[in-house]
Protein backbone atom coordinates (compact mmCIF):
# COMPACT_ATOMS: atom_id res chain seq x y z
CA UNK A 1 140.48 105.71 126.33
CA UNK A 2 137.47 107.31 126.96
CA UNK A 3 137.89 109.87 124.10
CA UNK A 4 138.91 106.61 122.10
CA UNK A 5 135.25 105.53 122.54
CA UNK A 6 133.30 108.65 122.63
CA UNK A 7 135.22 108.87 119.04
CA UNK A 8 134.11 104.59 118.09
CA UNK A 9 130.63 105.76 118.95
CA UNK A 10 130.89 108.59 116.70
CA UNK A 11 130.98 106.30 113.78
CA UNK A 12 128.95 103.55 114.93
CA UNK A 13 126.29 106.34 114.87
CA UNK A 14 127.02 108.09 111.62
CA UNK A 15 128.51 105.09 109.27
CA UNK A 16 126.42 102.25 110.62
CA UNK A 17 124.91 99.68 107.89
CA UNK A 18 121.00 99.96 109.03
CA UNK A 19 119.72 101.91 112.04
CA UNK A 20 119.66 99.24 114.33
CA UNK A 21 123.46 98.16 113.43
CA UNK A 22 124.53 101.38 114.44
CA UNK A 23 122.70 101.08 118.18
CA UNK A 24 123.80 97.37 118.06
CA UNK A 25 127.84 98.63 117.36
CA UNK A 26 127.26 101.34 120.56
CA UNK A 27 125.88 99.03 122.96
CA UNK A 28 128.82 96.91 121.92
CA UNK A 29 131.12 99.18 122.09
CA UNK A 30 131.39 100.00 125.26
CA UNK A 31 130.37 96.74 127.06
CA UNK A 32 133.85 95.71 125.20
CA UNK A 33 135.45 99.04 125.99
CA UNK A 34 134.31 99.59 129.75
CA UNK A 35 133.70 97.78 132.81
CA UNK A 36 129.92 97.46 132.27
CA UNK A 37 128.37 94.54 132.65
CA UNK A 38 124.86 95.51 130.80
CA UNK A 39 124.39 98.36 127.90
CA UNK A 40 121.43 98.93 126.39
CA UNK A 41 119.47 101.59 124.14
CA UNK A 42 115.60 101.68 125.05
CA UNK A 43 113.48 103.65 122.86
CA UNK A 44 110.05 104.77 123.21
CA UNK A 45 106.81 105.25 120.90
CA UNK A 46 105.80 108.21 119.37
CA UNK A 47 103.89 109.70 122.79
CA UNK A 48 106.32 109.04 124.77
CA UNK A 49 104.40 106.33 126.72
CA UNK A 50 105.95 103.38 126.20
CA UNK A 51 109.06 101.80 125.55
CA UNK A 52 109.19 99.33 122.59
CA UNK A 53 112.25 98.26 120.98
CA UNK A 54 115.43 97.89 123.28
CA UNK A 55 118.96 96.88 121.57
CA UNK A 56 121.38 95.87 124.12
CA UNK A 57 124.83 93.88 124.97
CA UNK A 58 126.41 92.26 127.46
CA UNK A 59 125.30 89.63 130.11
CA UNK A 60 121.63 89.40 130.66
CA UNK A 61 120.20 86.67 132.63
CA UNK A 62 116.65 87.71 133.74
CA UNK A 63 114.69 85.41 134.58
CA UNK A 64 111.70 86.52 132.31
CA UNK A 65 112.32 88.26 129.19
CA UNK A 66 110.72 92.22 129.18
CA UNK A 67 107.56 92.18 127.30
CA UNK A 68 108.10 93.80 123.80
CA UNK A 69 106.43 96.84 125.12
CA UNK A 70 106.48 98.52 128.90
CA UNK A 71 104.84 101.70 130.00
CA UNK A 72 106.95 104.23 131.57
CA UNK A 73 105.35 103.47 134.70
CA UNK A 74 107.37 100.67 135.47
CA UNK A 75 111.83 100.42 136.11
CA UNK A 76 114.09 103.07 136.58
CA UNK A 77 113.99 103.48 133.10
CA UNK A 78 110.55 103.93 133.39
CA UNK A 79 111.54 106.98 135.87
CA UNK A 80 114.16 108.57 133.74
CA UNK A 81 111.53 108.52 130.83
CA UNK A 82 109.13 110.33 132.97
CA UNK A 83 111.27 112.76 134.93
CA UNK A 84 113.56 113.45 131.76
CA UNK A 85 116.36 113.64 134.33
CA UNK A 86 119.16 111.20 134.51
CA UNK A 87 119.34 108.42 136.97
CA UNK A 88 122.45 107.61 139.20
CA UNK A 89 121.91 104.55 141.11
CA UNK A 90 124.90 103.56 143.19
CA UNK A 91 122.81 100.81 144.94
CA UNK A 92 120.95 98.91 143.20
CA UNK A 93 120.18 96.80 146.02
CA UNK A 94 118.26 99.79 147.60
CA UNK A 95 116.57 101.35 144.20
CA UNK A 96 112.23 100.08 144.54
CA UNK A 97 112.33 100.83 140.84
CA UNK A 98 115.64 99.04 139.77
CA UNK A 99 114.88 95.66 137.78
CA UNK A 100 117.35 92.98 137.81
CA UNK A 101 118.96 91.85 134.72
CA UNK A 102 122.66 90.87 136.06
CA UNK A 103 123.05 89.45 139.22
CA UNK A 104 126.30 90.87 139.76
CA UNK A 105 125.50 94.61 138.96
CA UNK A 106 125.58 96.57 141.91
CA UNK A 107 125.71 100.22 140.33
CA UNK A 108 122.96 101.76 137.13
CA UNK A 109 123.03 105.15 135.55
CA UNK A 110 120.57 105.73 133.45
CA UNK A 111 120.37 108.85 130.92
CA UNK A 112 117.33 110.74 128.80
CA UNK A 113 118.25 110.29 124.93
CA UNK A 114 116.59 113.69 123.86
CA UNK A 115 116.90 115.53 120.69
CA UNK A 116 115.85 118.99 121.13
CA UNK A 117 112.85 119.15 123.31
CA UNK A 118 112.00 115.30 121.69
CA UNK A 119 112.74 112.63 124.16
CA UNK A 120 113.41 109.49 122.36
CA UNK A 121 114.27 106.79 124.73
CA UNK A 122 116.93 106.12 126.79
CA UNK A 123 120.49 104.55 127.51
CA UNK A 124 120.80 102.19 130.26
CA UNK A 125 124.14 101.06 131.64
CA UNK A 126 124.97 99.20 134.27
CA UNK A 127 128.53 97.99 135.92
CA UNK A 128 129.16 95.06 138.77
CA UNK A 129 131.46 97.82 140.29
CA UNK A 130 129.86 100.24 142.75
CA UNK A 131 131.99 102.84 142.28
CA UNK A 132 132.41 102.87 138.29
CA UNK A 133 130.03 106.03 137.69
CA UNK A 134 132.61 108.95 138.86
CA UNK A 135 131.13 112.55 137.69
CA UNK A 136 133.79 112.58 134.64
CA UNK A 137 132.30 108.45 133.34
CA UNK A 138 128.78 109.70 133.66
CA UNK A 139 129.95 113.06 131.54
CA UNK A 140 131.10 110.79 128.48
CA UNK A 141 127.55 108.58 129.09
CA UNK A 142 125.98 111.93 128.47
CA UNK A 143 127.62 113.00 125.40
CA UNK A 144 127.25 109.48 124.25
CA UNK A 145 123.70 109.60 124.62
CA UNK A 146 123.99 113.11 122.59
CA UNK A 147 125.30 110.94 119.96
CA UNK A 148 122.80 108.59 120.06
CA UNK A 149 119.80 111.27 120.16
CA UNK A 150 121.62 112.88 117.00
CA UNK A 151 121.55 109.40 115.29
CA UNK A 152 118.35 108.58 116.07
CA UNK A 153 117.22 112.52 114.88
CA UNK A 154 119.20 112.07 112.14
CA UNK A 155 117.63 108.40 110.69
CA UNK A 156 114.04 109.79 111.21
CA UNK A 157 114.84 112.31 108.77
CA UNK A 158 116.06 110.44 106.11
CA UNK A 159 113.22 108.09 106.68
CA UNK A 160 110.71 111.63 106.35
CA UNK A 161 112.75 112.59 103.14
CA UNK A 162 112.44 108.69 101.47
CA UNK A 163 108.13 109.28 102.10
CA UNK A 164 108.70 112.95 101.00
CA UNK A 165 110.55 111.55 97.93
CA UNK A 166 108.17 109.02 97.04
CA UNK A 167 105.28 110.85 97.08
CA UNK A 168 107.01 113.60 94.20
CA UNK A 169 107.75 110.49 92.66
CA UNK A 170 104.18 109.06 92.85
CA UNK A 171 102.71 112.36 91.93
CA UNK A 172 105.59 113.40 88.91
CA UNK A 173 103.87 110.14 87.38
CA UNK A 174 100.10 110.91 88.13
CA UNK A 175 97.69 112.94 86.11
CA UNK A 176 96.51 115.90 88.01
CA UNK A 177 92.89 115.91 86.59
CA UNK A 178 92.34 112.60 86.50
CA UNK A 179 94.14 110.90 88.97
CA UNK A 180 95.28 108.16 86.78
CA UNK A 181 98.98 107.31 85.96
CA UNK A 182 100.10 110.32 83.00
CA UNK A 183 102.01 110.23 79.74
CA UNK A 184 105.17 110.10 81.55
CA UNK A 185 104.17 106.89 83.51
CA UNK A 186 103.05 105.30 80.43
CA UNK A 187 106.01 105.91 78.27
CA UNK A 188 108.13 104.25 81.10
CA UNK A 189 105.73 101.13 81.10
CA UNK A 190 105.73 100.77 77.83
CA UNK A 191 109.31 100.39 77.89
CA UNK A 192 110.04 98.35 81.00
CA UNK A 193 107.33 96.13 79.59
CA UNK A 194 108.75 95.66 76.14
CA UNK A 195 111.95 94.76 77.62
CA UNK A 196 110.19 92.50 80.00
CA UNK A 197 107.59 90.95 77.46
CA UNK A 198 110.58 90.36 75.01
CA UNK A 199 112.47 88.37 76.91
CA UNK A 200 109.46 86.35 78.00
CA UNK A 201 107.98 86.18 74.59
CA UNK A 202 104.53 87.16 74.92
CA UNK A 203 102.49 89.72 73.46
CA UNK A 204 101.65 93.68 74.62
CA UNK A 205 98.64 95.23 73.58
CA UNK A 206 97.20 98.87 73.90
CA UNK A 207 93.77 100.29 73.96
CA UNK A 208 93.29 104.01 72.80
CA UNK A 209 90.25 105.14 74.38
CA UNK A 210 88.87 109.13 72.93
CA UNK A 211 85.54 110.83 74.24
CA UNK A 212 83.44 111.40 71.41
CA UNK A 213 82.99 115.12 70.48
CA UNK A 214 84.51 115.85 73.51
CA UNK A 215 85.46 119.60 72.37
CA UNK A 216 81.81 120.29 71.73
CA UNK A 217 80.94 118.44 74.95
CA UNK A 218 83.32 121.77 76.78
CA UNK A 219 81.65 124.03 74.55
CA UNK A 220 78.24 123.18 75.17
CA UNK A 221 78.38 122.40 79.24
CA UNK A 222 81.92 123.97 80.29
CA UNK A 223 85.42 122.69 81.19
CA UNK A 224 84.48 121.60 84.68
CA UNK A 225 81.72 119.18 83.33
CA UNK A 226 83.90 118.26 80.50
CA UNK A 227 86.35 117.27 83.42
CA UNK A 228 83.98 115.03 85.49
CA UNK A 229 83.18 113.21 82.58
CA UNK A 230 87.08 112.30 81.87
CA UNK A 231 87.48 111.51 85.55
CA UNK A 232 84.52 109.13 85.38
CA UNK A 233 85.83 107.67 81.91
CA UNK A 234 88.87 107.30 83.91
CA UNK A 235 87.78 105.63 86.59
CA UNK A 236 86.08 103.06 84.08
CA UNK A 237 89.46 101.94 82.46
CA UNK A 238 91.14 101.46 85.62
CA UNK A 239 88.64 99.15 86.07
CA UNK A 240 89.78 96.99 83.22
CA UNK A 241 93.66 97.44 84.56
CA UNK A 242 93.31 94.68 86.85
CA UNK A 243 96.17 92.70 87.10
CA UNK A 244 99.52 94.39 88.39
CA UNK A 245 101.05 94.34 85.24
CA UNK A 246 98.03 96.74 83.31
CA UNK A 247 97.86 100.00 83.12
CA UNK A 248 95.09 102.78 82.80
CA UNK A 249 96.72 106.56 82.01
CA UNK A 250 96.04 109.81 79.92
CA UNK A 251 97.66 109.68 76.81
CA UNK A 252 96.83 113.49 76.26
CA UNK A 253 93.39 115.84 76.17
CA UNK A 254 90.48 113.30 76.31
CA UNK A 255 92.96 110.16 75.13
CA UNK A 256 93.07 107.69 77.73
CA UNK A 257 94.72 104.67 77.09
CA UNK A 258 95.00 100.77 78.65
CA UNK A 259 98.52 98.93 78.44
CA UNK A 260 97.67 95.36 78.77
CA UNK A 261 100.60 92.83 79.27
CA UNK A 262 100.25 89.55 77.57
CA UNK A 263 97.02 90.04 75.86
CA UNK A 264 97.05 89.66 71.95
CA UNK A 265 94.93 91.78 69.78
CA UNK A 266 91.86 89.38 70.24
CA UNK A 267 92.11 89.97 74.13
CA UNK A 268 92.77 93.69 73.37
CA UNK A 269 88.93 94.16 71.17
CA UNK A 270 87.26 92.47 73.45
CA UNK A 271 88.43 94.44 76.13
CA UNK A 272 87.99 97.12 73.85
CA UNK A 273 84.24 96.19 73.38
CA UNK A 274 83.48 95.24 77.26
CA UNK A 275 84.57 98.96 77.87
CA UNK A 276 82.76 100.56 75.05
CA UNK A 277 80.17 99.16 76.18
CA UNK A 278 80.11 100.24 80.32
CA UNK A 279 80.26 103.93 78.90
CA UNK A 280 76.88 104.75 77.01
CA UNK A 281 75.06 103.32 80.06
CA UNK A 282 76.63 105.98 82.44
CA UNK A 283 74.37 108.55 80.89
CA UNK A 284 76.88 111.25 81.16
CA UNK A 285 74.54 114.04 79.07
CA UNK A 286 75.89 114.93 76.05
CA UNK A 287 74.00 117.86 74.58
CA UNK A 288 76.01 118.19 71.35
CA UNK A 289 77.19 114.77 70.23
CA UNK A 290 76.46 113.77 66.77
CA UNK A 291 76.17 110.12 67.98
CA UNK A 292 73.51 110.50 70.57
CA UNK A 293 71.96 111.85 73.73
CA UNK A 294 74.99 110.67 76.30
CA UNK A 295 78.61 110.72 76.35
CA UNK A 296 80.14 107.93 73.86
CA UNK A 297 83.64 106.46 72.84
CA UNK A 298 85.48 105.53 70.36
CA UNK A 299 88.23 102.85 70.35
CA UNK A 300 91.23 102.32 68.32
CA UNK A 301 93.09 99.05 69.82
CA UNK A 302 96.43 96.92 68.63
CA UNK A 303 99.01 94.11 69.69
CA UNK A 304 102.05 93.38 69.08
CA UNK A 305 105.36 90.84 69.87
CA UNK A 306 107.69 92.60 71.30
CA UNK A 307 111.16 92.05 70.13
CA UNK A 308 114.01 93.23 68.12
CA UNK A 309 111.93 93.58 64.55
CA UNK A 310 109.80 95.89 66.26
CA UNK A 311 109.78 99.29 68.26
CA UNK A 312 107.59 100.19 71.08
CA UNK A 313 106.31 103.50 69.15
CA UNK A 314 104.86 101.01 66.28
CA UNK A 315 102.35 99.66 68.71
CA UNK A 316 101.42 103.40 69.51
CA UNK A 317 100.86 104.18 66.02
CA UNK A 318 98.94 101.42 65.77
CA UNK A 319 96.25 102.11 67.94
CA UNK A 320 96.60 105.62 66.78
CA UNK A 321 95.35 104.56 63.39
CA UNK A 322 93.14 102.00 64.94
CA UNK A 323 91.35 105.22 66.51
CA UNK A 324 91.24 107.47 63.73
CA UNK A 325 89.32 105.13 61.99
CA UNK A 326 86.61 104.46 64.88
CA UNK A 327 86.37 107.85 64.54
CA UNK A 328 86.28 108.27 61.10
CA UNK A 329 83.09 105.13 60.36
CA UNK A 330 80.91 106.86 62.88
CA UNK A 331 82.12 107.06 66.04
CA UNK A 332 81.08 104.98 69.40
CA UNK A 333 82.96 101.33 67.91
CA UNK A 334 85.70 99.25 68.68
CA UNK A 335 88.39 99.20 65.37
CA UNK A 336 91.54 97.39 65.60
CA UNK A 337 94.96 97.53 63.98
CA UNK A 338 97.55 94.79 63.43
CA UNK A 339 101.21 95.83 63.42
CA UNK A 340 102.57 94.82 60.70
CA UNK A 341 105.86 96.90 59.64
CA UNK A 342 109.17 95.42 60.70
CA UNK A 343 111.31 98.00 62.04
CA UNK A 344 113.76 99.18 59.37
């Protein structure tokens, strides 16, 4: 039997549905399995200091609930925690540290749930027989607390891989320079958003934001200064992402570009405008520019309806040509396309 439920715990602790269902089907387990009137799993915080979460079955009937978090300092579990040694208490009658939760439990053991040279918590259990914990029951409490320690190992580094995880996946769709979301951010945007906006029917505009003269700019003052200035011009269109649903990246080399959900192309040149004009004003010294003293932009923006007489790279072009053409009257000006080719 005892093999039965060393092999039960085994998959309670390797196929549970959530971390806390698989201490919740252990501490289950064997109050249905054993004589034992009180099982419980008490772990502790990161130091070590205190305990603060405690899953448990059977029949408690103290008469005040434990606090959600006890030092170490007080109970025998309190004692195994410090001493790291397990805690045979055939008496709980006589024990100064033992704290009531059954009335009718007269014998505790108590064992250190330790990974390694990590101790995580402990397991608690406690019979109404005084002569239930013989050296071969407490040997299967032992390995059962193995179990446990390996579980609990086990979860935390999954839970380290899932941060690990999403911070490649936060930084595979940030801009290294700049900081900002990149090209591969924006082309998945763009296409969630289409599908999104399409179904909602409402409109999707982009604004194509390019430094003026920004290769003389590196010629005259260097790369590094040429990089600043992106980073601030950067930081300036993030400003105009506000709402959730916006978005601020590098479309490529000084190209920056806002995705603005629901905003048609008046919405998009005023934005447009509003940023042009936050730039000049920074005074970012532009030795070389053929449109003045400081570092300009030029804007090419465009909207469009999303649906099925369209395609998301229309809207690019769009802006593309919107740009071209700020570019092309002079420079430092707001120029705006309409989309107006059906998709073939």
């Amino acid at each position: 039997m005892l093999t039965e439920i060393l092999a039960q715990v085994s998959r309670e602790a390797l196929q549970g549905e959530s971390f806390e269902a698989a201490l919740q089907g252990i501490v289950d387990c064997l109050v249905q399995r054993l004589p034992v009137a009180i099982a419980s799993i008490i772990l502790l915080d990161e130091a070590g200091m205190h305990f603060v979460q405690e899953v448990w079955a059977g029949e408690l009937n103290l008469a005040q609930p434990m606090p959600m978090s006890w030092p170490i300092s007080t109970g025998a579990a309190g004692r195994c925690a410090r001493t790291g040694q397990s805690q045979l208490i055939a008496d709980v009658d006589h024990d100064p540290d033992y704290v009531p939760g059954n009335l009718e439990v007269r014998s505790e053991y108590l064992v250190p749930i330790r990974h390694r040279a990590r101790l995580h918590g402990v397991l608690n259990i406690e019979s109404t027989h005084a002569d239930f914990f013989t050296p071969e029951t407490c040997a299967v409490f032992d390995a059962v607390a193995d179990q446990i320690a390996g579980a609990i190992h086990l979860t935390r580094v999954l839970g380290e891989l899932e941060v690990a995880n999403r911070k490649l996946q936060q930084l595979s769709m940030s801009d290294g320079l700049t900081g900002i979301a990149n090209r591969r951010c924006f082309d998945q945007r763009l296409a969630s958003g289409w599908a999104l906006l399409a179904r909602e029917g409402r409109p999707l505009a982009l604004v194509m934001v390019d430094a003026d003269c920004f290769k003389a700019l590196n010629d005259a003052r260097g790369h590094l200064y040429g990089d600043e200035c992106l980073r601030e011009l950067a930081r300036t269109c993030t400003a105009f992402a506000e709402r959730e649903c916006d978005l601020a990246a590098r479309f490529g080399g000084e190209e920056l570009v806002l995705l603005l959900s629901g905003c048609d192309l008046r919405d998009a040149q005023r934005i447009g405008e509003n940023l042009r004009a936050q730039v000049e004003p920074m005074a970012m010294f532009h030795p070389d520019s053929l449109v003045g003293p400081h570092v300009t932009i030029s804007v090419g923006a465009s909207a469009i309806q999303p649906g099925p007489l369209h395609a998301p790279d229309q809207l690019i072009a769009a802006a593309d040509r919107a740009l071209y053409a700020a570019k092309a009257t002079g420079r430092n000006c707001v120029v705006v396309c309409e989309v107006t080719d059906a998709r073939p």
